[in-house]
Each structure stands twice: as C-alpha cells, then as structure tokens.
N, C-alpha and C. Protein backbone atom coordinates (compact mmCIF):
# COMPACT_ATOMS: atom_id res chain seq x y z
N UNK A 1 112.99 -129.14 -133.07
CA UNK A 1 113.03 -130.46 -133.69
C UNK A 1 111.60 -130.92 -133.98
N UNK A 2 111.21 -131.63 -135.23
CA UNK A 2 109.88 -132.08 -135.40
C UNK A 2 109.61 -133.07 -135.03
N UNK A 3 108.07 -132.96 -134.41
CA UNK A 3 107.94 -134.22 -133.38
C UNK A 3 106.27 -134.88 -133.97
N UNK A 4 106.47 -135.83 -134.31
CA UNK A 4 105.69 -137.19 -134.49
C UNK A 4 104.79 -137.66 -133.85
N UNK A 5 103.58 -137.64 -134.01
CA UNK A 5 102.43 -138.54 -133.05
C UNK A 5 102.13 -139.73 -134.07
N UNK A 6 101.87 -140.74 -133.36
CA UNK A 6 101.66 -142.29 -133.82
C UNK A 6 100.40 -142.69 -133.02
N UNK A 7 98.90 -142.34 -133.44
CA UNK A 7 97.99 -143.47 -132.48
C UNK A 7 97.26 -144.43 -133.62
N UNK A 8 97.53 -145.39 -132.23
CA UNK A 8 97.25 -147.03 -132.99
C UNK A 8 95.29 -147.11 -132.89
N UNK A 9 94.87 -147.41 -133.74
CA UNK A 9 93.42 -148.05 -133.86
C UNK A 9 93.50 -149.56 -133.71
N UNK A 10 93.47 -149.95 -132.15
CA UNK A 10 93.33 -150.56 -131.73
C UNK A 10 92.50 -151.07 -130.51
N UNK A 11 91.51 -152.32 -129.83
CA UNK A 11 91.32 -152.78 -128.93
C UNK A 11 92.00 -152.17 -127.58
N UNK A 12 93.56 -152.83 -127.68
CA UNK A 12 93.95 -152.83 -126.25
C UNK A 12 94.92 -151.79 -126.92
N UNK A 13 94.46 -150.23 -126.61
CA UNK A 13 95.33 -149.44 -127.04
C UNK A 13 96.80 -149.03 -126.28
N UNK A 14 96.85 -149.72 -125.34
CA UNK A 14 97.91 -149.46 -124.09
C UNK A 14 98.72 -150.33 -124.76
N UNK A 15 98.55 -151.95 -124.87
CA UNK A 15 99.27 -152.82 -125.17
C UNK A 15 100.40 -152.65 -126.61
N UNK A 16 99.01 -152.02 -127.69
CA UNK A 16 99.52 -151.91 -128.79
C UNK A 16 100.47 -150.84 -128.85
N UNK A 17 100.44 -149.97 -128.01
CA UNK A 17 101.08 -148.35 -128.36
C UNK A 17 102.48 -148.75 -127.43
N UNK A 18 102.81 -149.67 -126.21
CA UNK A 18 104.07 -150.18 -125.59
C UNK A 18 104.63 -151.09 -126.87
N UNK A 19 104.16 -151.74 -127.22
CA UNK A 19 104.45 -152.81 -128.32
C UNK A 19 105.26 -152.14 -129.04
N UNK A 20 104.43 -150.93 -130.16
CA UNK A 20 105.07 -150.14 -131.13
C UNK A 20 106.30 -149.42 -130.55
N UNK A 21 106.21 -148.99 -129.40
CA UNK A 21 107.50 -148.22 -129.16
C UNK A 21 108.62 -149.61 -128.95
N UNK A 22 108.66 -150.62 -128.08
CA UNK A 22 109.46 -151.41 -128.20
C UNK A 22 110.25 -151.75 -129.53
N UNK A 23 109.17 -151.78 -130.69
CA UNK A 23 109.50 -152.21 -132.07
C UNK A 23 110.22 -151.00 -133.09
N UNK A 24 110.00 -149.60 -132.35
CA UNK A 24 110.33 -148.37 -132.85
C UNK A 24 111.94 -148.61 -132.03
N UNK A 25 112.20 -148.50 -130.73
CA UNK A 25 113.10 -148.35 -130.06
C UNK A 25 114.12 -149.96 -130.23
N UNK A 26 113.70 -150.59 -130.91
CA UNK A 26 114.64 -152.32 -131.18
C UNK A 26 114.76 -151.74 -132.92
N UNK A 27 114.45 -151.14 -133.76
CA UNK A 27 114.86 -150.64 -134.72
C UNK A 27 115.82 -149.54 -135.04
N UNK A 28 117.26 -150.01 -135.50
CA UNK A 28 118.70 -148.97 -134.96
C UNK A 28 118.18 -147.87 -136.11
N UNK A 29 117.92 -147.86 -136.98
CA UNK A 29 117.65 -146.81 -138.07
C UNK A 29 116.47 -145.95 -137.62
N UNK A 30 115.33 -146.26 -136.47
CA UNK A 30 114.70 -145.71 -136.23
C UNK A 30 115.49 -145.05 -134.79
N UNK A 31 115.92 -145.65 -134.56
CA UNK A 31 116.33 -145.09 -132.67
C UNK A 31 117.50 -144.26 -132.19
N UNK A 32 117.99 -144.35 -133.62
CA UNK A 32 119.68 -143.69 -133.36
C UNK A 32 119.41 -141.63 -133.99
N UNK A 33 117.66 -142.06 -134.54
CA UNK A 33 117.85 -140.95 -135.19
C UNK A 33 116.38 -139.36 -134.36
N UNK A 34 116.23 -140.35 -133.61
CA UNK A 34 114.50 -139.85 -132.54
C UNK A 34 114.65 -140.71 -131.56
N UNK A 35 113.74 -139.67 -130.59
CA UNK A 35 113.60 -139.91 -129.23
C UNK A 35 112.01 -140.22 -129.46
N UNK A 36 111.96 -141.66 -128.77
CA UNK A 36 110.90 -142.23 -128.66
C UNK A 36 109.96 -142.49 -127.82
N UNK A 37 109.09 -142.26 -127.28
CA UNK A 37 108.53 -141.97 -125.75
C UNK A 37 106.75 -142.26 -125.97
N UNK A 38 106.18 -142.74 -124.41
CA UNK A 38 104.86 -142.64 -124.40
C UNK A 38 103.87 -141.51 -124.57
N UNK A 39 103.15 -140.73 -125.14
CA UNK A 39 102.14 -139.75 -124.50
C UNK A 39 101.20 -140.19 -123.89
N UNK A 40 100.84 -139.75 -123.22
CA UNK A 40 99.60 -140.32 -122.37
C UNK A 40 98.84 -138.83 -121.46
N UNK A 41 97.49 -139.23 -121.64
CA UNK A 41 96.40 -138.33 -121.36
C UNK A 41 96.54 -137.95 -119.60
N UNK A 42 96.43 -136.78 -119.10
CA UNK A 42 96.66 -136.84 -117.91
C UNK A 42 95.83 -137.80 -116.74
N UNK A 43 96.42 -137.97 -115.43
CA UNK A 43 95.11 -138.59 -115.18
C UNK A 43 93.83 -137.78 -114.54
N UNK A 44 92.91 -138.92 -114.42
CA UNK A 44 91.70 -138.53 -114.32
C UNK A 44 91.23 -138.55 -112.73
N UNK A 45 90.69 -137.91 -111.86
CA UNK A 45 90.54 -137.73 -110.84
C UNK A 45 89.81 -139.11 -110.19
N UNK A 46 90.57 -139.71 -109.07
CA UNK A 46 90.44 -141.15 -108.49
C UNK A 46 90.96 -142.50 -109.49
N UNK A 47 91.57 -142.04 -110.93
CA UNK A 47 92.77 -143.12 -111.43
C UNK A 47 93.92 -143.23 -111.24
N UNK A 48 94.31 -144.30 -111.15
CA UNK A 48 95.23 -145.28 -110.82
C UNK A 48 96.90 -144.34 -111.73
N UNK A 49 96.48 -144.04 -112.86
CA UNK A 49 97.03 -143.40 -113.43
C UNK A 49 96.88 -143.16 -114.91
N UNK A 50 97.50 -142.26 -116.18
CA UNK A 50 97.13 -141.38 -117.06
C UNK A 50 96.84 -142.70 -118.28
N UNK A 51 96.07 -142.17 -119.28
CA UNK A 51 95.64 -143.05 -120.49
C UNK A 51 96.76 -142.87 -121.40
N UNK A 52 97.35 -144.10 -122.31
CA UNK A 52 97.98 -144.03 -123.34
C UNK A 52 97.17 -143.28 -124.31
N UNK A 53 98.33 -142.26 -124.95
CA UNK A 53 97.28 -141.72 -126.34
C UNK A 53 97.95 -142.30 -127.46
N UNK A 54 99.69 -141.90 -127.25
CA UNK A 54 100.10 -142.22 -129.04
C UNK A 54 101.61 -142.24 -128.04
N UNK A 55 102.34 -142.73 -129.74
CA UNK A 55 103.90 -142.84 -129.59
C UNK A 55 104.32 -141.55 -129.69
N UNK A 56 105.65 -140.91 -129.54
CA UNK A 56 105.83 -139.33 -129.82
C UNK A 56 107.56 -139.79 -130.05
N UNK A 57 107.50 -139.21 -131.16
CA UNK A 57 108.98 -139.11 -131.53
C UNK A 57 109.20 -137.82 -131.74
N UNK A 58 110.59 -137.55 -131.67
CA UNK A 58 111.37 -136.59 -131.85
C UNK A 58 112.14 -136.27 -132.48
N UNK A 59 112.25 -136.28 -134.16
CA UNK A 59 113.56 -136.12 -134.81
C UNK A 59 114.34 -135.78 -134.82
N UNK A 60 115.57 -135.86 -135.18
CA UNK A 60 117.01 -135.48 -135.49
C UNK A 60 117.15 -135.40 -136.62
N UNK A 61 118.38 -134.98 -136.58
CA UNK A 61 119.41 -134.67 -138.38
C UNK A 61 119.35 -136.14 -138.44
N UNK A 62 119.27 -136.55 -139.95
CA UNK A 62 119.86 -137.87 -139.91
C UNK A 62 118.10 -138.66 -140.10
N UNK A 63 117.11 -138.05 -139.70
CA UNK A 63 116.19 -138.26 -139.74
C UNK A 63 115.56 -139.34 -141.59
N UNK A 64 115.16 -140.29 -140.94
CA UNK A 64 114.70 -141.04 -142.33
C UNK A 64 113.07 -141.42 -142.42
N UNK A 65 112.06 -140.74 -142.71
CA UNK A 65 111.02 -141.07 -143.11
C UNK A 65 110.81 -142.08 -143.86
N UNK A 66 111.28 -142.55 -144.63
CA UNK A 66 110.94 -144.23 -145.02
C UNK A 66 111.24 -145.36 -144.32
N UNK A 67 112.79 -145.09 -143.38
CA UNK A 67 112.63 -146.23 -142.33
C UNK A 67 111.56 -146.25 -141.15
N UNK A 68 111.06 -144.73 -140.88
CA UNK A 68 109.97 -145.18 -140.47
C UNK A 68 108.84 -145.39 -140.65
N UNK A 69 108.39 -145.02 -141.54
CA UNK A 69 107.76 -145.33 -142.28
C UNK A 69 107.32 -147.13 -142.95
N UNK A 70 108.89 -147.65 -143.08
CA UNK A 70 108.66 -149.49 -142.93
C UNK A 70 108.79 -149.64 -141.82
N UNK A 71 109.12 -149.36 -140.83
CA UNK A 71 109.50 -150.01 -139.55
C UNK A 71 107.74 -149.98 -139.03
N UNK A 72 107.20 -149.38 -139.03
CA UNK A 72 105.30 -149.17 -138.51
C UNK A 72 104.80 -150.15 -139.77
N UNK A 73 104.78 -150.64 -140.89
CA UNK A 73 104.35 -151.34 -141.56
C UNK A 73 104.90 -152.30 -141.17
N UNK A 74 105.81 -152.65 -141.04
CA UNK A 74 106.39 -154.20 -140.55
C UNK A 74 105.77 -154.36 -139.58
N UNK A 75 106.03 -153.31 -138.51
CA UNK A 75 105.06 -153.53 -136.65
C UNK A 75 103.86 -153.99 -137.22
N UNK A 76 103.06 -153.57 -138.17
CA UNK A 76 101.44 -154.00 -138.26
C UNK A 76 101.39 -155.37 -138.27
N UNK A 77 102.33 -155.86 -139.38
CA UNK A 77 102.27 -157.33 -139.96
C UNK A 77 102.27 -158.29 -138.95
N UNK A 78 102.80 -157.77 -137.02
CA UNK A 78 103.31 -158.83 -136.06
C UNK A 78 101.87 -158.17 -135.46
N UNK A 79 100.53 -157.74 -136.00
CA UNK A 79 99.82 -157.80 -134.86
C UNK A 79 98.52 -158.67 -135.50
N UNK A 80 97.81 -159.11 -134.48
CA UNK A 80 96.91 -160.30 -134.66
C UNK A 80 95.82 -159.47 -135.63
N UNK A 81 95.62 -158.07 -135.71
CA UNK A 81 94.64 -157.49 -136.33
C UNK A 81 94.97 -156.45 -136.61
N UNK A 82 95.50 -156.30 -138.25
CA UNK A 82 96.35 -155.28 -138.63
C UNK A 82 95.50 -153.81 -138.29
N UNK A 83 96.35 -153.19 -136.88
CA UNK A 83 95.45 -151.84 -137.07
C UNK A 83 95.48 -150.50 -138.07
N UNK A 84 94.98 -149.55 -138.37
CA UNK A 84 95.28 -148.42 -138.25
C UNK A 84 96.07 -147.79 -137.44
N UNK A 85 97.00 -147.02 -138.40
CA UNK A 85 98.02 -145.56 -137.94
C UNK A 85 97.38 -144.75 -137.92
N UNK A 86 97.10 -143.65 -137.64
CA UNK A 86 97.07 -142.03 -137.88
C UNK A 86 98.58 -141.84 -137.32
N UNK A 87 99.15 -140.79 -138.26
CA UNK A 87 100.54 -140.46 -137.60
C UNK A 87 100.36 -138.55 -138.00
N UNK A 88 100.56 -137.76 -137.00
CA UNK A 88 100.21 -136.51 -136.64
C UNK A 88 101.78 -135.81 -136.53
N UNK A 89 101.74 -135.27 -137.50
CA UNK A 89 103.28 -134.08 -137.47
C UNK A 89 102.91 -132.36 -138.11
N UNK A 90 102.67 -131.29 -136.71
CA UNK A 90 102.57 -129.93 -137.02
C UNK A 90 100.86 -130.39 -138.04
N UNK A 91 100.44 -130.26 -139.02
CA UNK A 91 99.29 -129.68 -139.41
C UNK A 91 99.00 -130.65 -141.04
N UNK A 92 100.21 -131.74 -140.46
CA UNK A 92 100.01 -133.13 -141.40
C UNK A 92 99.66 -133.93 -140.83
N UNK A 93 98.28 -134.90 -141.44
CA UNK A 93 97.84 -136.00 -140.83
C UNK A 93 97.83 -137.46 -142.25
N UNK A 94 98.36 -137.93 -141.66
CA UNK A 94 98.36 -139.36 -142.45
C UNK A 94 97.74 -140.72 -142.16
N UNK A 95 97.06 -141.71 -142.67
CA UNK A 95 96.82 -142.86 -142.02
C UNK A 95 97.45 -144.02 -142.59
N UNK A 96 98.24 -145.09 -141.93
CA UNK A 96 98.29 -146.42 -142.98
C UNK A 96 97.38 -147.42 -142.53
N UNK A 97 96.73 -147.59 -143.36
CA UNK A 97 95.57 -148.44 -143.32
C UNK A 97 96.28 -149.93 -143.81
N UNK A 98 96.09 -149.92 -145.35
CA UNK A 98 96.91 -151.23 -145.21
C UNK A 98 98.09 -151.48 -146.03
N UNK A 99 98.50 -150.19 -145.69
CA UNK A 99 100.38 -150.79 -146.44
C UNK A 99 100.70 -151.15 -147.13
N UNK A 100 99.91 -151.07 -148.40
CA UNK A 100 100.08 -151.09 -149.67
C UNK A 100 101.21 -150.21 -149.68
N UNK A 101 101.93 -150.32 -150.99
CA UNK A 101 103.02 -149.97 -151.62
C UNK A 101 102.50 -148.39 -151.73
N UNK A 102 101.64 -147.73 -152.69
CA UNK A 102 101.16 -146.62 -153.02
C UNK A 102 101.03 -146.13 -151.43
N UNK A 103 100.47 -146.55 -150.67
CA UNK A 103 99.72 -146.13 -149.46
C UNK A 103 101.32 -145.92 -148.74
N UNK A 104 102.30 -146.89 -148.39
CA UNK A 104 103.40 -146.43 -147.65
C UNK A 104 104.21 -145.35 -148.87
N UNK A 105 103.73 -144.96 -149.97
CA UNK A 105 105.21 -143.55 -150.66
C UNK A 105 104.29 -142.25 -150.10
N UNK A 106 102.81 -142.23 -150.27
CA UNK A 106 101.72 -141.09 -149.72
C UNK A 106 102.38 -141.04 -148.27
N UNK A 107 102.71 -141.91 -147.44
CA UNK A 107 103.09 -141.40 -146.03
C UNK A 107 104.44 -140.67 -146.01
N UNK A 108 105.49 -141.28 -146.37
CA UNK A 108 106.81 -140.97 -146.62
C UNK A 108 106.73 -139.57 -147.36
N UNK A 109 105.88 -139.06 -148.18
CA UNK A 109 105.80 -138.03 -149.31
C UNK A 109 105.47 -136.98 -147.75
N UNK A 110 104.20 -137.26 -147.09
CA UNK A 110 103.61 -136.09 -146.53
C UNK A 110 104.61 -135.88 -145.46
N UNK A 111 105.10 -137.26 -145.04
CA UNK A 111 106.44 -136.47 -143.48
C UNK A 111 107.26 -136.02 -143.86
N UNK A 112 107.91 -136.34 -145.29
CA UNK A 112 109.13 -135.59 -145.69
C UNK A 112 108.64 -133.96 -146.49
N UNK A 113 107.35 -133.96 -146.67
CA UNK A 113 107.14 -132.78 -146.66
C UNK A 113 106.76 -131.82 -145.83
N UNK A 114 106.45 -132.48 -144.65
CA UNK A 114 106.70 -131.44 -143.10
C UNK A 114 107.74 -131.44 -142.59
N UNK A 115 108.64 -132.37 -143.12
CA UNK A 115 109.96 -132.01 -142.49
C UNK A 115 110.49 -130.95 -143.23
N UNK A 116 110.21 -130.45 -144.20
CA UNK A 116 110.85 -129.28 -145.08
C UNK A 116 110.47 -128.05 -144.50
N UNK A 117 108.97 -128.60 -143.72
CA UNK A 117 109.00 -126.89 -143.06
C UNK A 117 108.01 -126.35 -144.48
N UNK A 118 107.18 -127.10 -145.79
CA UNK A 118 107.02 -126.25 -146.56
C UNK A 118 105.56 -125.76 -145.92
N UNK A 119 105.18 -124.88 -146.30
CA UNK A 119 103.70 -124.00 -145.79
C UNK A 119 102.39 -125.07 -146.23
N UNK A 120 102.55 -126.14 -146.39
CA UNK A 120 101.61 -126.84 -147.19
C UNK A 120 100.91 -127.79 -145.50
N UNK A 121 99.60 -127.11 -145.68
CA UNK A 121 98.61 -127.72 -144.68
C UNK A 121 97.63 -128.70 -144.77
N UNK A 122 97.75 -129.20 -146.14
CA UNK A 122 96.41 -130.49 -146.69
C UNK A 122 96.55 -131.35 -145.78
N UNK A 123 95.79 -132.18 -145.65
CA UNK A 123 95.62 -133.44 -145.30
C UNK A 123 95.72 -134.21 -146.25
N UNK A 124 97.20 -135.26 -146.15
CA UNK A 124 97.32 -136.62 -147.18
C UNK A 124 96.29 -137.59 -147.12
C-alpha cells in the first residue's frame, strides 16, 4: 500500500503535525480511505521521549488525492501562519506553499502519479 509523508514548516512542529492529523482523521473522505498516524524520530538518549517528524498515511483502494489534497489546504487556512507542506510519497516530493488553485492540481497531478506506480522520479 502507498504511504504518504506530510511535514509541516512550522514553529511548534509537534502542535501543528497533532493538529493536522486530528483534521486528516475528522475528515470521512480522508479517513475511511488511509490509516493516519504520527512519525516521530526515535528518541534521543536522556529524552523524555521521540521528536514529531511528519503525518504518515497509508492508502487504500478507494484512495482520493484531491480530497486530500483539499483537506491539507483547508487545514492551512485554520492556522495562525499559513505553513508549508512538503508531502513525500516513494521518490515524489511536493510542496503547498500557498494553495493556489494551479499549485493544489501540481499536487494532486504528482500523487496520482505515484499512485500509478509510473517509473517517473522528478520532483514536482
């Protein structure tokens, strides 16, 4: 199954990356179709415990790259300082910066073209 990295360019990167999954996992078109979960960096010797890195989804059949695709543009709009995405799938990297119209079909274009599995390694 193809699996999704989401890290937020943000300040309080812990806060923002629980946030997004809440807003990923309260979205039925996003949640009914991927498994949604923390990654986090192992921990570090005498911490408390491991660093948030990114969101990690997990697709399924049924899988819709444009709902998620709006569902992370909408999340931006509820934060006090619209961050940066990088979203990381196999040997595609994408960023939404600011969610422009053009800027969210370039994201949707490059995940639905790793979801095909095609041999194509550019960076969008």
């Amino acid at each position: 199954m193809p699996q999704i990295e989401v890290h937020v360019d943000e300040d309080d990167q812990d806060d923002a990356l629980r946030s997004l999954r809440n807003w990923l996992t309260d979205d039925s078109a996003v949640r009914t179709t991927a498994e949604i979960s923390l990654l986090e960096h192992p921990k570090q010797d005498g911490a408390m415990g491991g660093v948030l890195e990114a969101v990690q989804l997990v697709t399924e059949n049924g899988w819709s790259a444009a709902s998620f695709v709006l569902a992370l543009a909408t999340w931006r709009q509820t934060r006090g300082r619209t961050p940066r995405i990088t979203l990381r799938q196999g040997d595609i990297e994408v960023t939404l910066s600011d969610a422009s119209a053009a800027e969210i079909e370039r994201v949707i274009a490059a995940l639905t073209s790793a979801d095909a599995d095609q041999p194509d390694s550019r960076r969008a």
